[in-house]
PDB file of N, CA and C in Angstrom:
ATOM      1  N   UNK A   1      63.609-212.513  36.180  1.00  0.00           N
ATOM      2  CA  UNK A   1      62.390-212.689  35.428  1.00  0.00           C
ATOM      3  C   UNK A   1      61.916-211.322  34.942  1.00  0.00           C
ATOM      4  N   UNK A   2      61.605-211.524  33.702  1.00  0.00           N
ATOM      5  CA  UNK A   2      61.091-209.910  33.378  1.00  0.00           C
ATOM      6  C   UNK A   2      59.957-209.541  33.931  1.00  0.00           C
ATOM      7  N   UNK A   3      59.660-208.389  34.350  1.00  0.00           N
ATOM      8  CA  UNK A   3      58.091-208.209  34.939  1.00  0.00           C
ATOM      9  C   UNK A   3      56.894-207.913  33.494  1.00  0.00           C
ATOM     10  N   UNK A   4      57.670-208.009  32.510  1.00  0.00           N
ATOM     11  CA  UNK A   4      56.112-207.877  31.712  1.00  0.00           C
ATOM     12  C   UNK A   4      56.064-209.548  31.528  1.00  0.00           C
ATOM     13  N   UNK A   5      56.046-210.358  32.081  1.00  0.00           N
ATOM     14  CA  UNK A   5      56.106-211.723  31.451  1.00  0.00           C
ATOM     15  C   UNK A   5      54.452-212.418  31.380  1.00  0.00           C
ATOM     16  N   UNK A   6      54.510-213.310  30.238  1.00  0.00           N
ATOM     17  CA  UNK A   6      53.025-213.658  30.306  1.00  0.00           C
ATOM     18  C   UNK A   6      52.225-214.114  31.472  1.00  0.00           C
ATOM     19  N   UNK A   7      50.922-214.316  31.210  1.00  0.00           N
ATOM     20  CA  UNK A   7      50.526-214.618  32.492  1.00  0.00           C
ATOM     21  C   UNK A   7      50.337-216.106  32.793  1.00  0.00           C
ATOM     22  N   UNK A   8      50.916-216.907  31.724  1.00  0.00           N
ATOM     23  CA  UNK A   8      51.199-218.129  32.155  1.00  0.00           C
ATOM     24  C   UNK A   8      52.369-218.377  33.073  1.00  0.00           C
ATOM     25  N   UNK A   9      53.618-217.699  32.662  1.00  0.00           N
ATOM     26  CA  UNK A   9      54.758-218.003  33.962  1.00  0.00           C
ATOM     27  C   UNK A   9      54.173-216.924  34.613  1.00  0.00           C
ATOM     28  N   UNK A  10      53.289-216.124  35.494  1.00  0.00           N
ATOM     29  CA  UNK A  10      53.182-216.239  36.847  1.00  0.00           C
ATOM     30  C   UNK A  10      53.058-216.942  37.388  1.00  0.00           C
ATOM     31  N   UNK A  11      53.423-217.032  38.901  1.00  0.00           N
ATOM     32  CA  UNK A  11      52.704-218.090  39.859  1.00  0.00           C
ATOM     33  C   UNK A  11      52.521-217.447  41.070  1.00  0.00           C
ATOM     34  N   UNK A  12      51.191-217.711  41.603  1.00  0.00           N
ATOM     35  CA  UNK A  12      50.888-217.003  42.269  1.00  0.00           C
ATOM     36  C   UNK A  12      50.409-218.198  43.702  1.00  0.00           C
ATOM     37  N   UNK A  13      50.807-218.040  44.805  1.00  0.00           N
ATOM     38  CA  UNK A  13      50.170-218.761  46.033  1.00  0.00           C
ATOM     39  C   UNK A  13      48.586-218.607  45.637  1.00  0.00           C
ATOM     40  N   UNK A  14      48.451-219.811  46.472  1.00  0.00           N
ATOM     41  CA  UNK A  14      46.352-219.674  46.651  1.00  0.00           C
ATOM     42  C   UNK A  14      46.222-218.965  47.886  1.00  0.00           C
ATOM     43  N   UNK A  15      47.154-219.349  48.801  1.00  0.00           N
ATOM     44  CA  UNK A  15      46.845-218.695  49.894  1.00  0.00           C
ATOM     45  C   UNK A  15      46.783-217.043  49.670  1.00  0.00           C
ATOM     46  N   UNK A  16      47.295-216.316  49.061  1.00  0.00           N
ATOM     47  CA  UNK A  16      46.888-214.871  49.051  1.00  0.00           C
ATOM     48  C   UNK A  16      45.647-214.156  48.299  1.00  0.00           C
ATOM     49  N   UNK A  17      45.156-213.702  49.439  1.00  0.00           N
ATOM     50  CA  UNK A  17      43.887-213.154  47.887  1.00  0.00           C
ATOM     51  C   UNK A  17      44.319-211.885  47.256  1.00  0.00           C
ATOM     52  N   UNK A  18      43.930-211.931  45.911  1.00  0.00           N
ATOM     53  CA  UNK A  18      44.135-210.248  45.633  1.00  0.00           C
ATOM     54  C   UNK A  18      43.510-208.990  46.296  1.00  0.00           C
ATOM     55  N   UNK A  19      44.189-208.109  46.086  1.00  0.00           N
ATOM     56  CA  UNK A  19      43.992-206.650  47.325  1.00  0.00           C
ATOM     57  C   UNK A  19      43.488-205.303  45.716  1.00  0.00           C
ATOM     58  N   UNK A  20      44.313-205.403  45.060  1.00  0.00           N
ATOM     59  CA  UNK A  20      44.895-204.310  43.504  1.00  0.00           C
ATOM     60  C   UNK A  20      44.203-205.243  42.410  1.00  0.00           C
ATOM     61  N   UNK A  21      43.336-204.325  42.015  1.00  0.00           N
ATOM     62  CA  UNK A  21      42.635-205.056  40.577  1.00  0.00           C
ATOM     63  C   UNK A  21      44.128-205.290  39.397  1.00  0.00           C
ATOM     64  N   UNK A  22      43.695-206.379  38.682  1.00  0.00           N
ATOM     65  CA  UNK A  22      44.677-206.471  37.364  1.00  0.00           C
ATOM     66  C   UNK A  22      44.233-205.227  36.975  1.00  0.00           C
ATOM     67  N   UNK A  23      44.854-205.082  35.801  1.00  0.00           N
ATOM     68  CA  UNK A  23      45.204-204.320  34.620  1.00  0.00           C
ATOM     69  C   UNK A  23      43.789-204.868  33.668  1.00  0.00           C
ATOM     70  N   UNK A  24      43.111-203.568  32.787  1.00  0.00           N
ATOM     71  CA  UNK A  24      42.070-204.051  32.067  1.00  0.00           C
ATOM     72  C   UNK A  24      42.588-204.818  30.609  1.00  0.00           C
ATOM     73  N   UNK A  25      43.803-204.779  30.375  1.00  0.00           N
ATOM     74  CA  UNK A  25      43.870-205.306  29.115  1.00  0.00           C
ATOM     75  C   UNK A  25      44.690-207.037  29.689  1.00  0.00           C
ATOM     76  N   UNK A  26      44.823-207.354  31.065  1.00  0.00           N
ATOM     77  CA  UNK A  26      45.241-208.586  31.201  1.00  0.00           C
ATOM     78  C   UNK A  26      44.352-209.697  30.742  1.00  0.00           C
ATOM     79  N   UNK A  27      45.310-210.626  30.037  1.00  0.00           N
ATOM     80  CA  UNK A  27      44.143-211.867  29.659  1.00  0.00           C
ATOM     81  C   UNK A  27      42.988-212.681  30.569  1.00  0.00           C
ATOM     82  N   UNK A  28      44.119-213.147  31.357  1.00  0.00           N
ATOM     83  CA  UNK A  28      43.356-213.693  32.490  1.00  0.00           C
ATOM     84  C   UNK A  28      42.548-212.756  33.892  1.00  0.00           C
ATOM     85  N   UNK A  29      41.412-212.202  34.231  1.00  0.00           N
ATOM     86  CA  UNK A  29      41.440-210.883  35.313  1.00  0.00           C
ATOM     87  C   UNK A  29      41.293-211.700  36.282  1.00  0.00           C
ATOM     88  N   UNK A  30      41.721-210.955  37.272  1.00  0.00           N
ATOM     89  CA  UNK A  30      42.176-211.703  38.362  1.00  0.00           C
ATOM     90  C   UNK A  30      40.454-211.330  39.444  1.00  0.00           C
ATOM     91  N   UNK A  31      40.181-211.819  40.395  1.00  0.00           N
ATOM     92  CA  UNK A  31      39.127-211.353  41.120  1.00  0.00           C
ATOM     93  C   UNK A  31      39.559-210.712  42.384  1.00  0.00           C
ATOM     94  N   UNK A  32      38.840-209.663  42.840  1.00  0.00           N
ATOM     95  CA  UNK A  32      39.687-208.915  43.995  1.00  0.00           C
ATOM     96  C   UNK A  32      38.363-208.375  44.940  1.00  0.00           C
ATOM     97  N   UNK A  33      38.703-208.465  45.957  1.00  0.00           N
ATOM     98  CA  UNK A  33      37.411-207.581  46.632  1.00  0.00           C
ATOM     99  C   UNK A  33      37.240-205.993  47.120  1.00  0.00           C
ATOM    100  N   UNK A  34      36.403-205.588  46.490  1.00  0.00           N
ATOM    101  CA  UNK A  34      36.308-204.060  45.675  1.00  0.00           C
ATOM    102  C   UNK A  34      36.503-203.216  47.860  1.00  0.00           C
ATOM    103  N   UNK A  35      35.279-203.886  48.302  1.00  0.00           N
ATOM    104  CA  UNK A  35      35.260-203.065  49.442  1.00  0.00           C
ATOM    105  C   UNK A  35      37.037-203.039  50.197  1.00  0.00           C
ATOM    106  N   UNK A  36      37.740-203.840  49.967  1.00  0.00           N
ATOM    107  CA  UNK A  36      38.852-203.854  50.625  1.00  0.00           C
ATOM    108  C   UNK A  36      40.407-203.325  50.233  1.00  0.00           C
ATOM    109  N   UNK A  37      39.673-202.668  48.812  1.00  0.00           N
ATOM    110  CA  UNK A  37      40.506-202.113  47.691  1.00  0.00           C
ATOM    111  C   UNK A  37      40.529-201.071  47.979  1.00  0.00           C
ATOM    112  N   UNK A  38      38.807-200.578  48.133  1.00  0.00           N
ATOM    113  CA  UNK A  38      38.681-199.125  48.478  1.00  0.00           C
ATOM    114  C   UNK A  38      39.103-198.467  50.092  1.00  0.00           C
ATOM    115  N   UNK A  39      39.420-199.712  50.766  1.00  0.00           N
ATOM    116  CA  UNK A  39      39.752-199.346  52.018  1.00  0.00           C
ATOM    117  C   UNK A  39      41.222-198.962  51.857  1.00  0.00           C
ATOM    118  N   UNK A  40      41.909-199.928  51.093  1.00  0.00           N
ATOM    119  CA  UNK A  40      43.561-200.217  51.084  1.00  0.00           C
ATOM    120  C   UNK A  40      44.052-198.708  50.431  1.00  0.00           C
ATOM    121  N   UNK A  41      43.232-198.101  49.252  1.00  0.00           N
ATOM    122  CA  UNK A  41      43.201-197.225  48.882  1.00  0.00           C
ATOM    123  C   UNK A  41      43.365-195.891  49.224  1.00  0.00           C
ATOM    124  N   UNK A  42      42.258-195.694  50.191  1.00  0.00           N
ATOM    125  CA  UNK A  42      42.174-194.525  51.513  1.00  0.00           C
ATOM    126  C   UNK A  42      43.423-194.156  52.176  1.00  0.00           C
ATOM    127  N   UNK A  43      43.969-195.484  52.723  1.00  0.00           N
ATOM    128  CA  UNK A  43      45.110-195.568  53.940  1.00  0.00           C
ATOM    129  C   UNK A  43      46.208-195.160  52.938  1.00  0.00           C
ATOM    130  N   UNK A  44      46.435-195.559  51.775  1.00  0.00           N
ATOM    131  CA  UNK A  44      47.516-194.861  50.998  1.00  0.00           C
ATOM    132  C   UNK A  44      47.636-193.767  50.866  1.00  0.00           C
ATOM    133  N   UNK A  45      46.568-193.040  50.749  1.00  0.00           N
ATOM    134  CA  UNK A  45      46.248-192.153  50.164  1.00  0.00           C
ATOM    135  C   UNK A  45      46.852-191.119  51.156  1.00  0.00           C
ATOM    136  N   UNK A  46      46.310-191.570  52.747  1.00  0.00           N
ATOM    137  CA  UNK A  46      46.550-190.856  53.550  1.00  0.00           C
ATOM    138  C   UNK A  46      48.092-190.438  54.093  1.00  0.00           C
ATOM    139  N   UNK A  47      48.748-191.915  53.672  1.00  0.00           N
ATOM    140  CA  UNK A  47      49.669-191.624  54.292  1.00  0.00           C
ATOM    141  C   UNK A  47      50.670-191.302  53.314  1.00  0.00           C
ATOM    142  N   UNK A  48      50.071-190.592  51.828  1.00  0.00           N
ATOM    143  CA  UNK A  48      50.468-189.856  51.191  1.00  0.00           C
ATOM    144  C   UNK A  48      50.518-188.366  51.435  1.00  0.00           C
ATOM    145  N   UNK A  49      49.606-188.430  52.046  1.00  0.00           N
ATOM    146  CA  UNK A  49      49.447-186.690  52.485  1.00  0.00           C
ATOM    147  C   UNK A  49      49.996-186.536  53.892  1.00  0.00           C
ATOM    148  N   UNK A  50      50.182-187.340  54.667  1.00  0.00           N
ATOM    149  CA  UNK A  50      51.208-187.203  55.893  1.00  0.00           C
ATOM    150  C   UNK A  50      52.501-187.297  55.541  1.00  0.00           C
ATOM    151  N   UNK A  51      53.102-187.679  54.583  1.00  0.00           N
ATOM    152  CA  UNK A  51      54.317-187.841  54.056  1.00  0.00           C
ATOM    153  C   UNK A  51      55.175-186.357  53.415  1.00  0.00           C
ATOM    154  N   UNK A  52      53.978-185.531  53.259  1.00  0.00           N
ATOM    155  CA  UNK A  52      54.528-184.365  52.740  1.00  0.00           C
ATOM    156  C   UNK A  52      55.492-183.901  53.751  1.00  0.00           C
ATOM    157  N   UNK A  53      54.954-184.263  55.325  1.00  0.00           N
ATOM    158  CA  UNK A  53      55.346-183.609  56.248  1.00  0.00           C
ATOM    159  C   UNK A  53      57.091-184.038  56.382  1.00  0.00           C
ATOM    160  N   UNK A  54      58.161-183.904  56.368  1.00  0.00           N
ATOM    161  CA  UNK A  54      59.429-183.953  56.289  1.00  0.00           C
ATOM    162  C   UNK A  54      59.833-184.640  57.507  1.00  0.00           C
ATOM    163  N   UNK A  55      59.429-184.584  58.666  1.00  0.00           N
ATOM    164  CA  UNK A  55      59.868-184.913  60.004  1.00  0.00           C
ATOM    165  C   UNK A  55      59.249-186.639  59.612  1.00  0.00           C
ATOM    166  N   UNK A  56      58.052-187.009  59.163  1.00  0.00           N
ATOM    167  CA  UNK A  56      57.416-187.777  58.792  1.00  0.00           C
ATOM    168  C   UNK A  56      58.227-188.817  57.548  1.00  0.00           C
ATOM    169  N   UNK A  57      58.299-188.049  56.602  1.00  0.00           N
ATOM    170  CA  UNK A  57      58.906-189.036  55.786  1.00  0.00           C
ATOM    171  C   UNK A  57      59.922-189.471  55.681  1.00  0.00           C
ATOM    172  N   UNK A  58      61.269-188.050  56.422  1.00  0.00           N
ATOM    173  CA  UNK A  58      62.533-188.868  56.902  1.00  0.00           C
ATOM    174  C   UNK A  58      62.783-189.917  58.271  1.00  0.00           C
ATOM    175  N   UNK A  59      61.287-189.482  58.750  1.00  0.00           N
ATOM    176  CA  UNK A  59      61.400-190.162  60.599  1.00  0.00           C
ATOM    177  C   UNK A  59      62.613-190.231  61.093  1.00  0.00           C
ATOM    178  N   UNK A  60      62.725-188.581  61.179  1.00  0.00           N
ATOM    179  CA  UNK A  60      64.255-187.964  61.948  1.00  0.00           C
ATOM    180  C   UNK A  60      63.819-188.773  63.602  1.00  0.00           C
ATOM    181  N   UNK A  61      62.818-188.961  64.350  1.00  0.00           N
ATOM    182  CA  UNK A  61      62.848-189.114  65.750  1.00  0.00           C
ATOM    183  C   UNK A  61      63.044-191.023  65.706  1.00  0.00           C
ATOM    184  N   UNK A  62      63.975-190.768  66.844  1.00  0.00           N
ATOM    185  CA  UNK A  62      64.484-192.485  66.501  1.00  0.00           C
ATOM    186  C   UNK A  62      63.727-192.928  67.791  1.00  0.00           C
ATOM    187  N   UNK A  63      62.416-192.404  68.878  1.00  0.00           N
ATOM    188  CA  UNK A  63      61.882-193.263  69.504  1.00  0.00           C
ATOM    189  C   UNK A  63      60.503-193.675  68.980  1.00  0.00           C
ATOM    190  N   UNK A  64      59.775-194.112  69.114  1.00  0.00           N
ATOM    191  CA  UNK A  64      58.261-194.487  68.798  1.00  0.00           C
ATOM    192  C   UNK A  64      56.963-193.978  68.958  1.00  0.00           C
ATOM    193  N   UNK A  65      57.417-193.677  70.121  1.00  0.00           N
ATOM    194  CA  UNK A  65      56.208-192.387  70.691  1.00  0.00           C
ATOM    195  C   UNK A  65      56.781-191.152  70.152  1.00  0.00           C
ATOM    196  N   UNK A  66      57.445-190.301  70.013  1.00  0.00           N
ATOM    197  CA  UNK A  66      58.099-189.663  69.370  1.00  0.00           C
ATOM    198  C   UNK A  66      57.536-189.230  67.659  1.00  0.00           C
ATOM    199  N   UNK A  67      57.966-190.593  67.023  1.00  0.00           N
ATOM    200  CA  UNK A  67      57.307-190.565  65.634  1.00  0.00           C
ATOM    201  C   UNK A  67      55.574-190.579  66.200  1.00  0.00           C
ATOM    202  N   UNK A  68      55.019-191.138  66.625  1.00  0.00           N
ATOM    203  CA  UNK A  68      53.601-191.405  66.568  1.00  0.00           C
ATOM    204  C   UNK A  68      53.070-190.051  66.953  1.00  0.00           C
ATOM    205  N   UNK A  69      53.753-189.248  68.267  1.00  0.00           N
ATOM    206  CA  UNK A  69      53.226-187.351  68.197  1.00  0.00           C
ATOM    207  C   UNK A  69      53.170-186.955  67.078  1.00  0.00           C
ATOM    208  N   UNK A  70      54.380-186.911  65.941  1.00  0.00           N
ATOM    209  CA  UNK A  70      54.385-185.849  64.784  1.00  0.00           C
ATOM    210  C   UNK A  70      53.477-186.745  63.753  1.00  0.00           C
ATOM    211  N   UNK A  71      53.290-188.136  63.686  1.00  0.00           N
ATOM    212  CA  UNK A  71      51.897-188.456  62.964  1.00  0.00           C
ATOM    213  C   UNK A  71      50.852-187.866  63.232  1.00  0.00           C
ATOM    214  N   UNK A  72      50.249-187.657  64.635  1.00  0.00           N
ATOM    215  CA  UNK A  72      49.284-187.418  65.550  1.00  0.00           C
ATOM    216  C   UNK A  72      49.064-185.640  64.770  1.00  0.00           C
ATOM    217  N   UNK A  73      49.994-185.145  65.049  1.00  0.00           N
ATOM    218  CA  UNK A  73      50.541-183.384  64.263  1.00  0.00           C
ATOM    219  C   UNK A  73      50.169-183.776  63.272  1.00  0.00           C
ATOM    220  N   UNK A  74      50.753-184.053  62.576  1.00  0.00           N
ATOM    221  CA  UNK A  74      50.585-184.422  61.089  1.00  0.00           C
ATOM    222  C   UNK A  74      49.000-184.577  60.840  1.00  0.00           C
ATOM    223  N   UNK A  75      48.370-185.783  61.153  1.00  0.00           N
ATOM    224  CA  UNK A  75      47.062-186.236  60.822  1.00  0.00           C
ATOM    225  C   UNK A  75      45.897-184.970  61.385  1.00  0.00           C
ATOM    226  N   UNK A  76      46.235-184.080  62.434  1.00  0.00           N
ATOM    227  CA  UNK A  76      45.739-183.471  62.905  1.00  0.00           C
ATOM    228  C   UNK A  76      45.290-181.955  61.958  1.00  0.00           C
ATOM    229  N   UNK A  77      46.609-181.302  61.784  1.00  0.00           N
ATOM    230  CA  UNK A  77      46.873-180.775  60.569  1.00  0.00           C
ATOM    231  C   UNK A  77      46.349-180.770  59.363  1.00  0.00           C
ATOM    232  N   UNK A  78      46.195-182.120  59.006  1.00  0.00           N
ATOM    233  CA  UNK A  78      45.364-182.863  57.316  1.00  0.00           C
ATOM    234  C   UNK A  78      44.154-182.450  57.699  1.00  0.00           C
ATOM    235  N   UNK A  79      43.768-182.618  59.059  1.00  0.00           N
ATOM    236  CA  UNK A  79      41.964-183.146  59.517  1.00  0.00           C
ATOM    237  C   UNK A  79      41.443-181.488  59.341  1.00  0.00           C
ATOM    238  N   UNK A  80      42.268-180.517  59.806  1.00  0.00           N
ATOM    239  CA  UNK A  80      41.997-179.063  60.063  1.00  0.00           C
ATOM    240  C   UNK A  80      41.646-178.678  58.559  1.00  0.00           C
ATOM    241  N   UNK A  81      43.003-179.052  57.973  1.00  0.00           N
ATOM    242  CA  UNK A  81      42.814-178.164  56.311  1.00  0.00           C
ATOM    243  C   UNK A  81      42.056-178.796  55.673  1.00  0.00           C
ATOM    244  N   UNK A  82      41.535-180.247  55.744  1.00  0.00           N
ATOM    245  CA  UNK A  82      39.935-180.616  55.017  1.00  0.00           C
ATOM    246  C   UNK A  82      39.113-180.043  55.905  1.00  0.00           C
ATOM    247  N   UNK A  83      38.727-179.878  56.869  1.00  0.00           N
ATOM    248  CA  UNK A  83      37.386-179.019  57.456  1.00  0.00           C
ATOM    249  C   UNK A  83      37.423-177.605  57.512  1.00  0.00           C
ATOM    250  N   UNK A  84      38.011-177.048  57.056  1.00  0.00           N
ATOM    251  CA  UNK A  84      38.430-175.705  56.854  1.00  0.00           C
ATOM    252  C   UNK A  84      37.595-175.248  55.541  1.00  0.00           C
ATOM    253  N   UNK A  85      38.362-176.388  54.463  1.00  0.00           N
ATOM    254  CA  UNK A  85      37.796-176.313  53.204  1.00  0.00           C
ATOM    255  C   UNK A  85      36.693-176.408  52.800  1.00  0.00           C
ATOM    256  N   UNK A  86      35.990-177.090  53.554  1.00  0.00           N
ATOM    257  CA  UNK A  86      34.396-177.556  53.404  1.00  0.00           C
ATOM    258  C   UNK A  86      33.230-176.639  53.468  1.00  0.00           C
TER     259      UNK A  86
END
């Protein structure tokens, strides 16, 4: 299916609500809830900036606790260089 396809052949479950606003030039706009957008938003965001970290984005450590220390580093790190900046 092509992904620019109209918005009549979408189909979309009822059961899911939207999270990501449509697009402003879509015909039909879809309704989404803003507070949970801006939350979904944040967490990306973040774990955009933990991702820089290399140990992080290849997740060289193959146990769990392991990865969750160098998040812990990682997030710790982020938290320093925004309060630093301030």
């Amino acid at each position: 299916m092509n992904s620019r396809a109209p918005d009549s052949r979408i189909r979309v479950p009822t059961q899911i609500k939207a999270v990501i606003p449509g697009r402003s030039n879509r015909r039909l706009q879809i309704q989404y809830d803003r507070a949970l957008y801006k939350q979904r938003n944040r967490i990306e965001r973040m774990f955009g900036h933990l991702k820089i970290n290399r140990a992080i984005a290849t997740r060289y450590d193959q146990l769990a606790n392991s990865f969750l220390g160098m998040v812990h580093l990682a997030t710790a790190r982020y938290w320093l260089k925004f309060v630093h900046a301030v």
